[in-house]
N, C-alpha and C. Protein backbone atom coordinates (compact mmCIF):
# COMPACT_ATOMS: atom_id res chain seq x y z
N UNK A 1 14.02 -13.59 -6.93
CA UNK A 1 13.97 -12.16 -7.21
C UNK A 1 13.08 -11.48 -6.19
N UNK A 2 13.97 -10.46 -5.78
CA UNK A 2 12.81 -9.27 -4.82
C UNK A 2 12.08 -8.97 -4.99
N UNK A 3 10.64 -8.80 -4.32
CA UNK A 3 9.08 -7.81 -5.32
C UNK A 3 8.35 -7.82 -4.33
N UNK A 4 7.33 -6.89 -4.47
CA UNK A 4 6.43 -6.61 -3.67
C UNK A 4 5.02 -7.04 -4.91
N UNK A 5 4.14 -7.95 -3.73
CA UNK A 5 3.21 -8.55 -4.75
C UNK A 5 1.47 -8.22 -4.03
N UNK A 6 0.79 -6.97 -4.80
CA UNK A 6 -0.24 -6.87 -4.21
C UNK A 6 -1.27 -7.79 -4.12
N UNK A 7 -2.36 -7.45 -3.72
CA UNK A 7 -3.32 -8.19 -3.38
C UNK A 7 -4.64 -7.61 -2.87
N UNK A 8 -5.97 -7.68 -3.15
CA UNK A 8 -7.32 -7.25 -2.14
C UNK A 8 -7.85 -6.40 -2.83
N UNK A 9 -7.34 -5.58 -4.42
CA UNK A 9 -8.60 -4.68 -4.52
C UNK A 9 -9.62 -5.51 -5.37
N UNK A 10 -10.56 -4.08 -6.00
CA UNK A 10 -11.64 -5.25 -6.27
C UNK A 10 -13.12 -3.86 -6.64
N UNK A 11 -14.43 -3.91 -6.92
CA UNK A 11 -15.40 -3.37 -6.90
C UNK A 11 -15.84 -3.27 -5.39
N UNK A 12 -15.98 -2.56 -5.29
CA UNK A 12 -16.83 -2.34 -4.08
C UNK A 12 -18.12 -0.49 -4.03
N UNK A 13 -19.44 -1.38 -3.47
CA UNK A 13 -20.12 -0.11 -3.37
C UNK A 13 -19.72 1.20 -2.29
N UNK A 14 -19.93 1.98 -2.57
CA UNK A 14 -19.59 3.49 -1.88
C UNK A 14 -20.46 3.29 -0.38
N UNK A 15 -19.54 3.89 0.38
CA UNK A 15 -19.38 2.75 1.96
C UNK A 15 -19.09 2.02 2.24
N UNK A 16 -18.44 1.06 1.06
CA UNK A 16 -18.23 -0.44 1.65
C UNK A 16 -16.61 -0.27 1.98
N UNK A 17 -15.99 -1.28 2.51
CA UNK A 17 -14.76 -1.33 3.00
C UNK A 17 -13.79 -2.71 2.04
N UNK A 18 -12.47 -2.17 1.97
CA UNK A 18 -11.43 -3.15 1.70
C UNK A 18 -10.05 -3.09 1.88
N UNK A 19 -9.26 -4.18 1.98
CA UNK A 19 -7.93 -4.09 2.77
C UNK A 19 -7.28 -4.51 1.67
N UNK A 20 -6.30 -3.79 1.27
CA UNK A 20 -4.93 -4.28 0.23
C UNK A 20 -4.15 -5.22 0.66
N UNK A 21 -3.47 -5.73 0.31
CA UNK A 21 -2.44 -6.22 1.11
C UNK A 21 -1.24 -6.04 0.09
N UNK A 22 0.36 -6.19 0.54
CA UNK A 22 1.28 -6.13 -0.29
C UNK A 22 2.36 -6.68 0.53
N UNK A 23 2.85 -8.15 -0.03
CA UNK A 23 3.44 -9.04 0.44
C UNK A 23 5.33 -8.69 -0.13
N UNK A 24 5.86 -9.02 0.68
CA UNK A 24 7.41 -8.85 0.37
C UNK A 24 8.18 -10.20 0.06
N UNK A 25 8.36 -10.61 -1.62
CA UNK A 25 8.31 -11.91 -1.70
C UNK A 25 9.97 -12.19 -1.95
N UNK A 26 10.93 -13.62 -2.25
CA UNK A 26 12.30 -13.22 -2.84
C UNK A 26 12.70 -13.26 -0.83
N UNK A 27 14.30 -13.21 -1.11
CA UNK A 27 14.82 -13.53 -0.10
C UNK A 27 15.13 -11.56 0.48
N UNK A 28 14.26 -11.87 1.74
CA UNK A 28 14.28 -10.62 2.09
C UNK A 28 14.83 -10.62 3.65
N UNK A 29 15.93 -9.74 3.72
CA UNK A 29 16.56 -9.56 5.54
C UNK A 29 15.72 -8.65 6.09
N UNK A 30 15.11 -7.64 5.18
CA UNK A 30 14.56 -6.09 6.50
C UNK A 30 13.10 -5.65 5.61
N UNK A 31 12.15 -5.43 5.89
CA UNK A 31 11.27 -4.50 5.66
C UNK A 31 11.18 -3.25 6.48
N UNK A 32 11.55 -1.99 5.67
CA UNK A 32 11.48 -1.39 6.46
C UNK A 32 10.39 -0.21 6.20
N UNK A 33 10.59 1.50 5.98
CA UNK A 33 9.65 1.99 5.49
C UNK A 33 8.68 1.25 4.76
N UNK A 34 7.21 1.71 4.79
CA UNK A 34 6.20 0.97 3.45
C UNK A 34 5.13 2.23 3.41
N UNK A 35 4.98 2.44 2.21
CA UNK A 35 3.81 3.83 2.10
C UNK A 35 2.95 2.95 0.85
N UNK A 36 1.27 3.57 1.12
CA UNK A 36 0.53 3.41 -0.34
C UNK A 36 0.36 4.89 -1.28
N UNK A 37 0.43 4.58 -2.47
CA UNK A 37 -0.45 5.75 -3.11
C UNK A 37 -1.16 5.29 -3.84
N UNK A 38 -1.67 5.91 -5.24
CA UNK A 38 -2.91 5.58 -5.70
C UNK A 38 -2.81 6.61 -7.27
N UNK A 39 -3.40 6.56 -7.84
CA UNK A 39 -3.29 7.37 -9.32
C UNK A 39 -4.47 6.71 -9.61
N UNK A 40 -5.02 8.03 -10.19
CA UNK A 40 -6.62 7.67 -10.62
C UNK A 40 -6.21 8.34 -12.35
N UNK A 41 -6.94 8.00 -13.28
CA UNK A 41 -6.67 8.47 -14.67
C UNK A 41 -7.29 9.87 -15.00
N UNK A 42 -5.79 10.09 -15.54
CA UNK A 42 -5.61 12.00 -15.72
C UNK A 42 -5.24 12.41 -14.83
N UNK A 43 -4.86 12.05 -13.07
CA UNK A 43 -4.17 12.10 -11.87
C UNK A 43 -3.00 12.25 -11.88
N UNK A 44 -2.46 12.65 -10.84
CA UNK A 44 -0.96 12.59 -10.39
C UNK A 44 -0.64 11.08 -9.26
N UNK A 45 -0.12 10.75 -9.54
CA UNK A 45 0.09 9.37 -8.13
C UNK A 45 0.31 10.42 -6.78
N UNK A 46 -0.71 9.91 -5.81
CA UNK A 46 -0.38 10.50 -4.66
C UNK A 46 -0.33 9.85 -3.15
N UNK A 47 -0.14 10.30 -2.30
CA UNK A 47 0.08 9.76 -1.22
C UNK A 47 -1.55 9.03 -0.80
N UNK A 48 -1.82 7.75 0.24
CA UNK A 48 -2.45 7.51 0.74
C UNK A 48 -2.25 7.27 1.93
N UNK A 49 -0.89 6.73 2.46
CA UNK A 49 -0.52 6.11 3.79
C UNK A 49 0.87 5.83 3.65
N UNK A 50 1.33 6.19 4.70
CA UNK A 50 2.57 5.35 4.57
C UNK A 50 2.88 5.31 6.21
N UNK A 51 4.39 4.31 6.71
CA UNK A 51 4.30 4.04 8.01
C UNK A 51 6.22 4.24 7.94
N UNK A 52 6.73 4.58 8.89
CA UNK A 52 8.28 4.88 8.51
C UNK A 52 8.71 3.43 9.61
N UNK A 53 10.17 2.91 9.39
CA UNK A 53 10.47 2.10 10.24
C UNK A 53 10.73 2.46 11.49
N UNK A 54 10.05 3.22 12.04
CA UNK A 54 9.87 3.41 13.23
C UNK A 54 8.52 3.36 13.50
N UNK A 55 7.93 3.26 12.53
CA UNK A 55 6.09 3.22 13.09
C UNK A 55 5.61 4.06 12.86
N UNK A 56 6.19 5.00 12.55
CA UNK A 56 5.15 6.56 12.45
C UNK A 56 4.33 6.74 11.44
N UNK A 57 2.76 7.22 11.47
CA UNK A 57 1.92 6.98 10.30
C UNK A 57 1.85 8.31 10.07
N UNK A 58 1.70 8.23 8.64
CA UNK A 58 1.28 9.55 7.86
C UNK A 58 0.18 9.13 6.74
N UNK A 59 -1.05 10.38 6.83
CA UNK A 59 -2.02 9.84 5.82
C UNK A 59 -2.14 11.40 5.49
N UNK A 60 -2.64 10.32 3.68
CA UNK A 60 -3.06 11.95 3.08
C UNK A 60 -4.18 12.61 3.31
N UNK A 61 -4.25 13.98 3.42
CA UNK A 61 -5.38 14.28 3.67
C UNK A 61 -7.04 13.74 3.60
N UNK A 62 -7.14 13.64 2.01
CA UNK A 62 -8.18 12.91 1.65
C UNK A 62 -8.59 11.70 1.98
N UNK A 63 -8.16 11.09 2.84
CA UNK A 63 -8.18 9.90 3.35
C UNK A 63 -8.27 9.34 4.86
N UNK A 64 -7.71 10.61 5.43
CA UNK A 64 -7.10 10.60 7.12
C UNK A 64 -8.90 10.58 7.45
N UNK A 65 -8.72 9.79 8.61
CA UNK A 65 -10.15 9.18 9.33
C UNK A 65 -11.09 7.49 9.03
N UNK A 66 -10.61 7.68 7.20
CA UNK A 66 -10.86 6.62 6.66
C UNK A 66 -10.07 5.29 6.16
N UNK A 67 -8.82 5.57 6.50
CA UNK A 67 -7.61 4.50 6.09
C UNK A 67 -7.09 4.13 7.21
N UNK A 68 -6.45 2.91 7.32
CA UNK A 68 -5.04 2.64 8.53
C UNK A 68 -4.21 1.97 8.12
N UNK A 69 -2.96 2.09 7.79
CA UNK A 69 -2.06 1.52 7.42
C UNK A 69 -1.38 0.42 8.51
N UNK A 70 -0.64 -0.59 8.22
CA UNK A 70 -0.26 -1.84 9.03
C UNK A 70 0.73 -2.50 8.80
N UNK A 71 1.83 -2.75 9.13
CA UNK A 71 2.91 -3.78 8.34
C UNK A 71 2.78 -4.88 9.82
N UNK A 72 3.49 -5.58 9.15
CA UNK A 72 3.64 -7.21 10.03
C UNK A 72 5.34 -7.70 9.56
N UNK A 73 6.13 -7.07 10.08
CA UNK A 73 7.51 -7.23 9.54
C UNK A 73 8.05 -8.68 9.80
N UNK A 74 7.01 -9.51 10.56
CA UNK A 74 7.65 -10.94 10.92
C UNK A 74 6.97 -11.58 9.50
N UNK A 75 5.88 -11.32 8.80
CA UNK A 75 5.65 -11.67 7.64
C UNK A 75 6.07 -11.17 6.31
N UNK A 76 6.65 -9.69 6.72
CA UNK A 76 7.45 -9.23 5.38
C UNK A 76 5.76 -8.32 4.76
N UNK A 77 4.77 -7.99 5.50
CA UNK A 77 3.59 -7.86 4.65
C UNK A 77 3.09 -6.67 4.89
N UNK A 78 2.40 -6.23 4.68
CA UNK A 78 1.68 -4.67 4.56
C UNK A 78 0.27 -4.50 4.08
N UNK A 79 -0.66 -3.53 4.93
CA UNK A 79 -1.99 -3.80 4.92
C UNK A 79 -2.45 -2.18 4.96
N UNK A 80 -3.38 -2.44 4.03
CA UNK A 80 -4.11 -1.02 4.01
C UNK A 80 -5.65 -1.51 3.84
N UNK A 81 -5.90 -1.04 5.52
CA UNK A 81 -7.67 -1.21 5.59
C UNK A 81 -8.15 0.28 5.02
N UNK A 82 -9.02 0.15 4.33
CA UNK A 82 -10.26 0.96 3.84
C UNK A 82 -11.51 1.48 4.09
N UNK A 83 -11.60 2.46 4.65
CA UNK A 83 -13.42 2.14 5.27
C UNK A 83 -14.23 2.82 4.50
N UNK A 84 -15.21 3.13 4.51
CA UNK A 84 -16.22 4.30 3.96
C UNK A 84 -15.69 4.76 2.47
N UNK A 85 -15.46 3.76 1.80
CA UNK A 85 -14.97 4.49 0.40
C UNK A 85 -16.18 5.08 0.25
N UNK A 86 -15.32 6.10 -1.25
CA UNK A 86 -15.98 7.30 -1.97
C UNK A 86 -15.59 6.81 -3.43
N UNK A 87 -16.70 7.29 -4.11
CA UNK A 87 -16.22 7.20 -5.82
C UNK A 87 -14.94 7.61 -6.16
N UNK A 88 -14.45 8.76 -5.30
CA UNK A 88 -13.65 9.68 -5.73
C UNK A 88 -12.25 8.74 -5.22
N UNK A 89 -12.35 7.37 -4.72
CA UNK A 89 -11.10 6.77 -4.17
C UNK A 89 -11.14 5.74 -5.05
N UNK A 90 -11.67 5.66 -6.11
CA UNK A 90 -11.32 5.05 -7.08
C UNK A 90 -9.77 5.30 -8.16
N UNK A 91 -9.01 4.00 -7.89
CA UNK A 91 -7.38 4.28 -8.44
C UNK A 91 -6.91 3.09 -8.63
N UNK A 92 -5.51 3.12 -9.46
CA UNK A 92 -5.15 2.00 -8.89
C UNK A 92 -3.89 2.54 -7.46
N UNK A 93 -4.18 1.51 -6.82
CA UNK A 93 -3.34 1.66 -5.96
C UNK A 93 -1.75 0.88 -5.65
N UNK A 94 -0.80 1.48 -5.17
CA UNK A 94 0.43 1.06 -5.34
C UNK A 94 1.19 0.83 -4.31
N UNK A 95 1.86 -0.32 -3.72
CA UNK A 95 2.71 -0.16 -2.42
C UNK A 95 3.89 0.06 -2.87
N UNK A 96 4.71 0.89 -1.69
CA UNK A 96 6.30 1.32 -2.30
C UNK A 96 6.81 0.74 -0.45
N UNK A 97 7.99 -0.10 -0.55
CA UNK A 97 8.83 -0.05 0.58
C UNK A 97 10.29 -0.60 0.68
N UNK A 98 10.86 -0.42 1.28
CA UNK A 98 12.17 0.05 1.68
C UNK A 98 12.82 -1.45 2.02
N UNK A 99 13.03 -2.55 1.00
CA UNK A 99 13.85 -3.67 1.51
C UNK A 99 15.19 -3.89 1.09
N UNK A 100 15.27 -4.89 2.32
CA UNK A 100 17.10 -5.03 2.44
C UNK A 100 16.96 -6.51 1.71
N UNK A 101 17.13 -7.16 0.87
CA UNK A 101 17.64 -8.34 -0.19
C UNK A 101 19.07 -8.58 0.37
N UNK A 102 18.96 -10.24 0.67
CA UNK A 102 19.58 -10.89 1.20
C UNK A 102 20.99 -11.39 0.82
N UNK A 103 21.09 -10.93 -0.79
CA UNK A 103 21.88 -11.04 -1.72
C UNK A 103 22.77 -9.80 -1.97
N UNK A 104 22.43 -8.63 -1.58
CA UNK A 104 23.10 -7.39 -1.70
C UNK A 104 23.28 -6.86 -0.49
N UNK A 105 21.97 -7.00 1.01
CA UNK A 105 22.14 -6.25 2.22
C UNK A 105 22.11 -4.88 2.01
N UNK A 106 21.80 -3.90 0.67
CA UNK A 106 21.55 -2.84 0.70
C UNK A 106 20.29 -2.64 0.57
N UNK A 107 19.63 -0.91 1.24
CA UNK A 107 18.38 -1.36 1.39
C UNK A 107 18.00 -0.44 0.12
N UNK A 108 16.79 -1.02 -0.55
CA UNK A 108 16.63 -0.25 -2.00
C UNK A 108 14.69 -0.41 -2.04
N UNK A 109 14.48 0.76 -2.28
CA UNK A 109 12.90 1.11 -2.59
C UNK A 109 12.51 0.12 -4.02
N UNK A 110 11.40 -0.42 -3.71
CA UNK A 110 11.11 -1.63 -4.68
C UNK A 110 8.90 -0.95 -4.75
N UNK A 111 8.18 -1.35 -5.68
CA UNK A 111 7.14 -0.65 -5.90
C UNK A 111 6.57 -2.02 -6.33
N UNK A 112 5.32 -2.62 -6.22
CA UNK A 112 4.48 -3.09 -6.12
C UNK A 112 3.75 -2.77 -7.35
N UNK A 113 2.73 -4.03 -8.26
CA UNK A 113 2.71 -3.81 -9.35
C UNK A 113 1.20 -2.82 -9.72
N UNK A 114 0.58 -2.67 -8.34
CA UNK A 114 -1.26 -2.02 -8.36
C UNK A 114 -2.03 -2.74 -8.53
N UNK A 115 -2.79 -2.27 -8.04
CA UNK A 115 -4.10 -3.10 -7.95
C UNK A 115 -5.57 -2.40 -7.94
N UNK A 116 -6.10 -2.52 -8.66
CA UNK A 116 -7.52 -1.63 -9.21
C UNK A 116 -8.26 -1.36 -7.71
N UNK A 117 -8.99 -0.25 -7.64
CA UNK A 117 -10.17 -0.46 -6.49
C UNK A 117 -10.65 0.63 -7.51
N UNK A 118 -12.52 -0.20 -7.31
CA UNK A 118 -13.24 0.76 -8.26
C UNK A 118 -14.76 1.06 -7.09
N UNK A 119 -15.15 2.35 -7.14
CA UNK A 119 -16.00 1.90 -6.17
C UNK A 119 -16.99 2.86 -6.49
N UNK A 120 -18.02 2.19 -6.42
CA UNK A 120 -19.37 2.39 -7.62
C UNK A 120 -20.27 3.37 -6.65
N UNK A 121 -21.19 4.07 -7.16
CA UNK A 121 -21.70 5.26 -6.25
C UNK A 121 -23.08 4.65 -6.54
């Protein structure tokens, strides 16, 4: 079965840094688009990063200077470094991307299950 399986959050103090990761597991032909967002409670889920299959990065405001998004399409994997967190980037966070399954060859948006980052002031 297809899935995207996160990985890397965790506590961390305000300044400190951490990298997500979100692996593309299941028989997969293409990774293509991959974006993060994030939903904090009483939030809306919103953008953090995302990278289009062409490479092009887009970050959300609140974040641009402090994030970099990364895929590794020979591993199927996806990376979101973190720097200088803030209390206020406390969420869980979510990968969403664009795979082609080897069993259908159509490409279909698949979401990643989150992963806490809590980050203490």
């Amino acid at each position: 079965q297809v899935r995207l399986v996160e990985s890397g959050g965790g506590l961390v103090q305000a300044g400190g840094s951490l990298q997500l990761s979100c692996a593309a597991s299941g028989s997969v032909v293409r990774l293509g688009a991959m974006g993060w967002y994030r939903q904090a409670p009483g939030k809306q889920r919103e953008l953090v990063a995302q990278m289009t299959s062409m490479g092009i990065t887009n970050y959300g405001d609140s974040v641009k200077g402090r994030v970099t998004i990364s895929v590794d399409k020979v591993e199927k994997t996806g990376y979101l470094q973190m720097n200088g967190l803030k209390p206020e980037d406390t969420a869980v966070y979510y990968c969403n991307a664009n795979l082609t399954p080897l069993n259908s060859e159509i490409p279909t948006d698949y979401w990643g299950q989150g992963t806490q980052v809590t980050v203490s002031s």
